[in-house]
Protein backbone atom coordinates (compact mmCIF):
# COMPACT_ATOMS: atom_id res chain seq x y z
CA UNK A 1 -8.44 -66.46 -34.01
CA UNK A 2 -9.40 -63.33 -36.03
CA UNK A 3 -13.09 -63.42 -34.58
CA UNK A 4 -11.89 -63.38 -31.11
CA UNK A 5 -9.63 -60.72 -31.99
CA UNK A 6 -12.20 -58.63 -33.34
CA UNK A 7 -14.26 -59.30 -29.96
CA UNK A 8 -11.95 -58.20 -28.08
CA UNK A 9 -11.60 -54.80 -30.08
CA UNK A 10 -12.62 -52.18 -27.22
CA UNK A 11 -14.55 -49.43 -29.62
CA UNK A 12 -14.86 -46.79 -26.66
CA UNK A 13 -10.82 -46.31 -26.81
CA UNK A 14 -9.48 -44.73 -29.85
CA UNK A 15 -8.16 -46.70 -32.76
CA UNK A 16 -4.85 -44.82 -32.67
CA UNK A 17 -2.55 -43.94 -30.68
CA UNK A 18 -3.37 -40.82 -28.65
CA UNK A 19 0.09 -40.14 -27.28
CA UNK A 20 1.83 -39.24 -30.72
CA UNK A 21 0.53 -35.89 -32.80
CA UNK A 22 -0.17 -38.23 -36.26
CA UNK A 23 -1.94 -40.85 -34.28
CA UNK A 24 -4.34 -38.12 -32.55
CA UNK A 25 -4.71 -36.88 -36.74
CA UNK A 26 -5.78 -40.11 -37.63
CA UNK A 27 -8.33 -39.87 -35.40
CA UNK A 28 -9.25 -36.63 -35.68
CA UNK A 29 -10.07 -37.23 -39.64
CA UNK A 30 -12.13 -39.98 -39.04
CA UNK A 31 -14.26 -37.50 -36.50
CA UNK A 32 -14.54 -34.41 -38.15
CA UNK A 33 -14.93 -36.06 -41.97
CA UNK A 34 -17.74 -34.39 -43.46
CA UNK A 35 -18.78 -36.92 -45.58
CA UNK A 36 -20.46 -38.48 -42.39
CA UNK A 37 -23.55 -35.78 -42.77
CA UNK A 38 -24.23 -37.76 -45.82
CA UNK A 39 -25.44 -41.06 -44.03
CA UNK A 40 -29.20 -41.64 -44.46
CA UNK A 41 -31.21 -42.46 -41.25
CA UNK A 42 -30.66 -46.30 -41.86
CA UNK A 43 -27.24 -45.81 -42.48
CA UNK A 44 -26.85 -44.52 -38.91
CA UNK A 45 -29.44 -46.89 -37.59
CA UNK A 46 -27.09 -49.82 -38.99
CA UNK A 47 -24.29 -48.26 -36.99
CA UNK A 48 -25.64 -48.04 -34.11
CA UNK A 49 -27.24 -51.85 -33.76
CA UNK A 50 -23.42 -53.04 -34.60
CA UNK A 51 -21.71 -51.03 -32.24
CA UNK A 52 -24.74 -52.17 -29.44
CA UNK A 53 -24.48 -55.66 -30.88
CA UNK A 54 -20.23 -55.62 -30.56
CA UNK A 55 -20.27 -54.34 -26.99
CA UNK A 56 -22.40 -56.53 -25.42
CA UNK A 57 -20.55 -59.34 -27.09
CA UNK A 58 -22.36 -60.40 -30.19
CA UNK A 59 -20.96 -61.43 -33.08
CA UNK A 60 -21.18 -58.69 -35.90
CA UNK A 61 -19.80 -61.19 -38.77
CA UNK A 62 -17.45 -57.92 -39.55
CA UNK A 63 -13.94 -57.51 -40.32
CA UNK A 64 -11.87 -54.95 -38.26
CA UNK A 65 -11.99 -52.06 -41.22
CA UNK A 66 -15.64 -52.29 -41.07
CA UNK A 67 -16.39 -52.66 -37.48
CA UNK A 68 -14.33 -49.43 -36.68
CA UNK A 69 -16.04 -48.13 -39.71
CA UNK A 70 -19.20 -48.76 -38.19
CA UNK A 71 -17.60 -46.69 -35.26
CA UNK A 72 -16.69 -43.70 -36.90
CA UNK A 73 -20.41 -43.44 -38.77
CA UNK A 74 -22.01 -43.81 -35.18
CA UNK A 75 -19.89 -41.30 -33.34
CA UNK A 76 -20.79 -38.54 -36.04
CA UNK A 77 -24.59 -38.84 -35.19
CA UNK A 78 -24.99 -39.93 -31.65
CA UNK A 79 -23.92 -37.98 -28.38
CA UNK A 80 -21.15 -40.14 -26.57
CA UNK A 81 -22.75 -39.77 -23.04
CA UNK A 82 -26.22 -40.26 -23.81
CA UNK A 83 -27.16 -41.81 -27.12
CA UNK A 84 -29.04 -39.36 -28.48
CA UNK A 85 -28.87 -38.50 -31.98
CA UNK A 86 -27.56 -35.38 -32.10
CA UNK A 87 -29.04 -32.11 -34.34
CA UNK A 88 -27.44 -31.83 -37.96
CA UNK A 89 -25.68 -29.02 -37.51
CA UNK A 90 -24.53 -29.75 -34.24
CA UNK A 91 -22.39 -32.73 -35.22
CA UNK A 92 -18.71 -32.55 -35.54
CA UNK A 93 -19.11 -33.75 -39.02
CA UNK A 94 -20.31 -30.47 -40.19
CA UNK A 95 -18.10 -28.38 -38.89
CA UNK A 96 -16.67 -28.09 -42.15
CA UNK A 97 -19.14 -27.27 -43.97
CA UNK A 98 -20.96 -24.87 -41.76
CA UNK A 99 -17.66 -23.19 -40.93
CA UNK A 100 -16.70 -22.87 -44.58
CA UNK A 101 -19.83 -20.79 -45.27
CA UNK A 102 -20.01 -18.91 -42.12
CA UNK A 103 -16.22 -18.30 -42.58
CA UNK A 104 -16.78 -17.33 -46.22
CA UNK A 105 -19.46 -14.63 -45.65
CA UNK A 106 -18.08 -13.28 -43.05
CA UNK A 107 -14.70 -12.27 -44.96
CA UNK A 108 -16.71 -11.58 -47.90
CA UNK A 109 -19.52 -8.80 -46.19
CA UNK A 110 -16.81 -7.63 -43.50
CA UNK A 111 -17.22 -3.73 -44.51
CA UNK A 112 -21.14 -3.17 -43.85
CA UNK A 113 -22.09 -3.16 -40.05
CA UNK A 114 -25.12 -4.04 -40.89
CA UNK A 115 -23.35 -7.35 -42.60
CA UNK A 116 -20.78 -7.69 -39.82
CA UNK A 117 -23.57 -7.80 -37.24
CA UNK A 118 -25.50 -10.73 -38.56
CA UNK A 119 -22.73 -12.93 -39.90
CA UNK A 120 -21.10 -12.17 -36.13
CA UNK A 121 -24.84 -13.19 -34.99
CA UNK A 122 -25.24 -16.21 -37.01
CA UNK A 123 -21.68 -17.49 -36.12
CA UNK A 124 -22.07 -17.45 -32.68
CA UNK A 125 -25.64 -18.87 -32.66
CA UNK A 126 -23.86 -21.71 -34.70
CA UNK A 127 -21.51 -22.22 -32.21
CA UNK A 128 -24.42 -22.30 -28.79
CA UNK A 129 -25.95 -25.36 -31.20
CA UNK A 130 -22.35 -26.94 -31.33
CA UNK A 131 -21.75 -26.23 -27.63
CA UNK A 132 -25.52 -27.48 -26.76
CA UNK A 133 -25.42 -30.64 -28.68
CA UNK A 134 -21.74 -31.55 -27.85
CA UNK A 135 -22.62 -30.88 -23.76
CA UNK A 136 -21.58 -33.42 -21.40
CA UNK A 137 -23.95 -36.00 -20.36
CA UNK A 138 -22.01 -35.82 -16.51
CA UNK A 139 -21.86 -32.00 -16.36
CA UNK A 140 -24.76 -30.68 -18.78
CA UNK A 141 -24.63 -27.07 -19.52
CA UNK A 142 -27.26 -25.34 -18.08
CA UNK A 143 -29.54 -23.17 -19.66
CA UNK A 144 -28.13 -20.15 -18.22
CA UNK A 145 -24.55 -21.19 -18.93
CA UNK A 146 -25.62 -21.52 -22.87
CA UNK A 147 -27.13 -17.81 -22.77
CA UNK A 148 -24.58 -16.04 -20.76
CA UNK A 149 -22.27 -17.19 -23.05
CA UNK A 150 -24.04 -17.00 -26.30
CA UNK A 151 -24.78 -13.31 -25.31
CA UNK A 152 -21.01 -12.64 -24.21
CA UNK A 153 -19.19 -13.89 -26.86
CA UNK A 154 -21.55 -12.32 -29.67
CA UNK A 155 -21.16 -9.00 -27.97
CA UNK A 156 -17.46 -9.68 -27.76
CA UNK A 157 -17.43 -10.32 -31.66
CA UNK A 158 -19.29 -7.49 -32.36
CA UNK A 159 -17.14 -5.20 -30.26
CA UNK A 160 -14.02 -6.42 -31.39
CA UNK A 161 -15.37 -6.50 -35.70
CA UNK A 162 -17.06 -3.20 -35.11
CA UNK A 163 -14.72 -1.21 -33.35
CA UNK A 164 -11.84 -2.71 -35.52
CA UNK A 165 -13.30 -2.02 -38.43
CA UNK A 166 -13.52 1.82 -37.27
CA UNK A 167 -9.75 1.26 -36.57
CA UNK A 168 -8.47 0.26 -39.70
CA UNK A 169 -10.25 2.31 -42.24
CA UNK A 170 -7.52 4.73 -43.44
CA UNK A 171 -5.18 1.23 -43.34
CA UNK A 172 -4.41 -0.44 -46.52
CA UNK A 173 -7.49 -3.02 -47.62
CA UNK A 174 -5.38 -6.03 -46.70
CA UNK A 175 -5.70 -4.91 -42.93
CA UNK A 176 -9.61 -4.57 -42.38
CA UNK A 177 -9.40 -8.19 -44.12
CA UNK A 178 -8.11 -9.51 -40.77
CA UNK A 179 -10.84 -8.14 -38.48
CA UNK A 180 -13.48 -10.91 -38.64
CA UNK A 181 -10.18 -13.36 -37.79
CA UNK A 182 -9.77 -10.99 -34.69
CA UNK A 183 -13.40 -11.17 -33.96
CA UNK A 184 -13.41 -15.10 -34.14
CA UNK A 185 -10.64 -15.24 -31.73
CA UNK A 186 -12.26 -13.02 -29.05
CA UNK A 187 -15.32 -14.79 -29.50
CA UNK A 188 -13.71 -18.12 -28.52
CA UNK A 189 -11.98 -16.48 -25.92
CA UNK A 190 -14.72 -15.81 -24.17
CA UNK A 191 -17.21 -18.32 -24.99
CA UNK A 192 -15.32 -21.16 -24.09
CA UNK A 193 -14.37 -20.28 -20.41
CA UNK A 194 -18.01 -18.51 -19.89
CA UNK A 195 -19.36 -22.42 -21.14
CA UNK A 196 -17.10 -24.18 -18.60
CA UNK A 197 -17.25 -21.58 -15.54
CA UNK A 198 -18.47 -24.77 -13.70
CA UNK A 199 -15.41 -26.54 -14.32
CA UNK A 200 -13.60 -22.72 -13.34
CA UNK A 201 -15.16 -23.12 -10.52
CA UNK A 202 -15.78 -26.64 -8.89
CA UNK A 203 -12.75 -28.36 -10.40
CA UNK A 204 -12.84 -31.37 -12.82
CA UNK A 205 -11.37 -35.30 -12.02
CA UNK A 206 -8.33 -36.44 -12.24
CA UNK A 207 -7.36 -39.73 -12.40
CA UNK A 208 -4.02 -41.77 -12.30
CA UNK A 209 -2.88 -44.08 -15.21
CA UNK A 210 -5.31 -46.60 -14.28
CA UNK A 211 -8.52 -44.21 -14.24
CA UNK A 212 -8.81 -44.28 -10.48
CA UNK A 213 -9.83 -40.52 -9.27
CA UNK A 214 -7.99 -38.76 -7.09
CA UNK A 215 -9.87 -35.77 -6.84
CA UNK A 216 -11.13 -32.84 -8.47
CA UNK A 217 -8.86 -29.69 -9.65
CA UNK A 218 -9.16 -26.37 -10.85
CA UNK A 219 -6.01 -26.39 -12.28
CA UNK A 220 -6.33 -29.19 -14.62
CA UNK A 221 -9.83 -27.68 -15.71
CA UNK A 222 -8.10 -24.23 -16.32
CA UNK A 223 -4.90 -26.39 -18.02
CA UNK A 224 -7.66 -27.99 -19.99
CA UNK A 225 -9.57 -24.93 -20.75
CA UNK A 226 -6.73 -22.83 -22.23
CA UNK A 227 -5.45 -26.04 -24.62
CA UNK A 228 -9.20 -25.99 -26.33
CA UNK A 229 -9.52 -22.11 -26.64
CA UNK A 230 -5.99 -21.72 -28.50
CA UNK A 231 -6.56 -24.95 -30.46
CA UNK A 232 -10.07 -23.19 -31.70
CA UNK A 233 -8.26 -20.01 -32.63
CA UNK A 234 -5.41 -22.19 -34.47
CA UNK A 235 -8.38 -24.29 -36.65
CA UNK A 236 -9.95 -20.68 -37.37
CA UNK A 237 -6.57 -18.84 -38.31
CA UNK A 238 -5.89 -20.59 -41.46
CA UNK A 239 -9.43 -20.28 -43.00
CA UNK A 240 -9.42 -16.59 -41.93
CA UNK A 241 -5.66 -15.84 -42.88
CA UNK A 242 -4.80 -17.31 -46.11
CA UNK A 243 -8.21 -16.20 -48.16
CA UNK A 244 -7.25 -12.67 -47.28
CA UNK A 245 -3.97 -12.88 -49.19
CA UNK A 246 -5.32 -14.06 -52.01
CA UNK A 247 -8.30 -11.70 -52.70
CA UNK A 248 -5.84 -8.88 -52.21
CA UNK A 249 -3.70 -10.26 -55.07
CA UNK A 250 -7.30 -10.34 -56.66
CA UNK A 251 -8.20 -7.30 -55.96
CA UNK A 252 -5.49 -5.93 -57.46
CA UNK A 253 -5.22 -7.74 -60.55
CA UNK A 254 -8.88 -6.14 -61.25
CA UNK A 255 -10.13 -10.16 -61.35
CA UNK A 256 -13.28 -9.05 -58.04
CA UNK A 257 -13.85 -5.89 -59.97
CA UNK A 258 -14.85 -7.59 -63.63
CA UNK A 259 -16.23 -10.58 -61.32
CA UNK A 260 -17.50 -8.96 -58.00
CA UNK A 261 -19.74 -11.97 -57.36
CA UNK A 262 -17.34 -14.46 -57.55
CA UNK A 263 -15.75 -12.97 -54.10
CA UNK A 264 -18.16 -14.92 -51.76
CA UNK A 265 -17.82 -18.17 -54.00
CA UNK A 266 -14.06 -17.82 -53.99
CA UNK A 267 -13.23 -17.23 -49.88
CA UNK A 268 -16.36 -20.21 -48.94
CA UNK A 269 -14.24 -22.56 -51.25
CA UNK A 270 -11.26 -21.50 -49.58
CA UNK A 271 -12.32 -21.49 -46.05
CA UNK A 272 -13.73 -25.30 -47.16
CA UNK A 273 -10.01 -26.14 -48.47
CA UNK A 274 -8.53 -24.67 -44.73
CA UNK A 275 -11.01 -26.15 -42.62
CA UNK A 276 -10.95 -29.73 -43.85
CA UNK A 277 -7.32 -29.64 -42.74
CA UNK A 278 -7.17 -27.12 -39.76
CA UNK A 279 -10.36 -28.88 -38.22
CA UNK A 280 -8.44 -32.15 -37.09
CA UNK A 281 -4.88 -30.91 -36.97
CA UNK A 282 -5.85 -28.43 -34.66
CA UNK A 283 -8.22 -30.67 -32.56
CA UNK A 284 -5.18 -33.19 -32.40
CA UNK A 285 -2.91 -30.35 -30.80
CA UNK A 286 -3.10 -31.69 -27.38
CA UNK A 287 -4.47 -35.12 -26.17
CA UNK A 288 -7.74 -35.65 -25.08
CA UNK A 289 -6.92 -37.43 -22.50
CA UNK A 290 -4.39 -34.68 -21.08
CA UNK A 291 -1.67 -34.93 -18.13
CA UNK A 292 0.02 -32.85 -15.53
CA UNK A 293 2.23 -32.67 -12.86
CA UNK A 294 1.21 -33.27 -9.33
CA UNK A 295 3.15 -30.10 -8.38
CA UNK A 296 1.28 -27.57 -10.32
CA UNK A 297 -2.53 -29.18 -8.89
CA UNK A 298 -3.63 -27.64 -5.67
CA UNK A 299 -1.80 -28.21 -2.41
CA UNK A 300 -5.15 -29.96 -0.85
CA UNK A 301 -5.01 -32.68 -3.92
CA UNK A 302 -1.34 -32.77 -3.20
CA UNK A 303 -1.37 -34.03 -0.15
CA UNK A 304 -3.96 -35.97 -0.74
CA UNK A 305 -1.87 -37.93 -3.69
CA UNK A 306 1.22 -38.31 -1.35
CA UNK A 307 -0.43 -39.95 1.13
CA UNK A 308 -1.70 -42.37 -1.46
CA UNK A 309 0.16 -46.21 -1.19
CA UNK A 310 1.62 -45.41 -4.01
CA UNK A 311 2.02 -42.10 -5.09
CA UNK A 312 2.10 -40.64 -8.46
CA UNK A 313 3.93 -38.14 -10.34
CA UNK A 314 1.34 -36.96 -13.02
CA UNK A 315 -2.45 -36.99 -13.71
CA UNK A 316 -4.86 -37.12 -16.36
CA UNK A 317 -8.17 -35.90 -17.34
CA UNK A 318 -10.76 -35.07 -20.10
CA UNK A 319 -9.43 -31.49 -21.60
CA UNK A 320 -12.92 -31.10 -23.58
CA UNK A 321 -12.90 -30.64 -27.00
């Protein structure tokens, strides 16, 4: 009985349940854990040949922990659409630690222009890898999607450090603290639409309960849009809020000026601690498989809907991630 339960295990649905906030954490942990980056190249390999093996039926000789283990290993490495292993950096699995050091630096050299340039620079040629290796295999971002937006956003970031920066020197130190937070969060809200114009644009499916599509709408890929950019700016805030605090108190207990190198080591550690956290609870803010009312979609899709046999109230779709 327990082998044909395990068969029947579908691994391309979530183990948890997606419709309740600590279900969608669960999940989230298992995706973003960094300790994935850590699997050797037969460690993945393994992965892969029992996820193969389990959907086309074969007996893996696993137990339930393991198989879903052998789950969460292969969707830190391989692209979802295609199969490809994806680049290091690229995986979901290091956004912690990449963030934690980009996120460190850049509250740590936030006073030098020269310094706010490239850590603006690096973080938002960081992110084109991210966005590149996490594309769609059904709508691929094209080449001049990746660049438009890679140039946008950094000049957006460098605008909004720079000229901040300018703002809030004669403001107490705790102030200019909070400019590469500001930075981060017009970054994102600019990069993300710019990425998905084609979505903007043409409209993404929707699909009843079942997963039968009903259409494509602009609405649901703006709905969809705006749910990823404010979750991205809620995983950056506490990484980029809470160090601040506590290098002021530093700061003025003299500890950064009898130690000023330990500033950099301090906020990367910090940014680590917040990220681990913010990463997944703030991925798990909405569903990824998101819904809305038939009302607010275009009138075309509608109608279209209400002459259906059966009509429906509410949609879903793929919000992105």
């Amino acid at each position: 009985m327990q082998s044909l339960e395990i068969k029947q295990i579908n691994l391309d649905q979530p183990r948890f349940d997606q419709s309740t906030y600590f279900g969608r954490c669960r999940h989230f942990f298992n995706t973003t854990n960094p300790l994935n980056i850590l699997c050797t190249g037969s460690e993945l390999a393994s992965a892969k040949d029992i996820v193969t093996k389990h959907r086309n039926g074969e007996s893996t000789g696993l137990s339930e922990d393991e198989l879903w283990k052998a789950k969460n290993v292969y969707d830190s490495a391989f692209h979802p659409d295609t199969g490809e292993k994806m680049v290091l950096i690229g995986r979901m699995s290091a956004q912690v630690p990449m963030c934690m050091i980009i996120g460190g630096c850049m509250l740590t050299f936030y006073k030098s222009t020269r310094e706010v340039v490239f850590w603006q620079w690096f973080n938002q040629s960081f992110n084109a890898v991210v966005n590149y290796t996490n594309r769609s295999g059904k709508t691929p971002i094209t080449v001049e999607q990746l660049g438009t937006s890679y140039v946008f956003a950094t000049t957006g970031a460098l605008a909004a450090a720079l000229g901040l920066n300018a703002l809030v020197k004669k403001s107490p130190p705790l102030v200019g603290r909070f400019v590469p937070f500001a930075a981060i969060a017009v970054a994102n809200c600019i990069n993300i639409p710019l990425m998905r114009m084609k979505e903007i644009n043409e409209g993404i499916p929707v699909m009843d309960k079942n997963g039968n599509e009903l259409g494509n709408s602009k609405a649901a890929a703006k709905y969809g849009i705006t749910a990823v950019t404010f979750s991205r700016i809620v995983m950056a805030a506490p990484g980029f809020v809470i160090p601040p605090f506590f290098m002021n108190y530093l700061e003025k207990r003299g500890f950064l000026a009898r130690y000023p190198r330990s500033s950099a080591p301090i906020q990367i550690l910090f940014c680590g601690l917040c990220y681990t956290f913010a990463t997944p609870l703030a991925c798990a803010l909405f569903p990824q498989k998101a819904s809305i009312s038939v009302s607010s979609l275009e009138p075309e899709i509608q109608d279209r809907i209400r002459k259906l046999p059966t009509p429906v109230e509410k949609v879903y779709f793929n919000k992105g991630l």
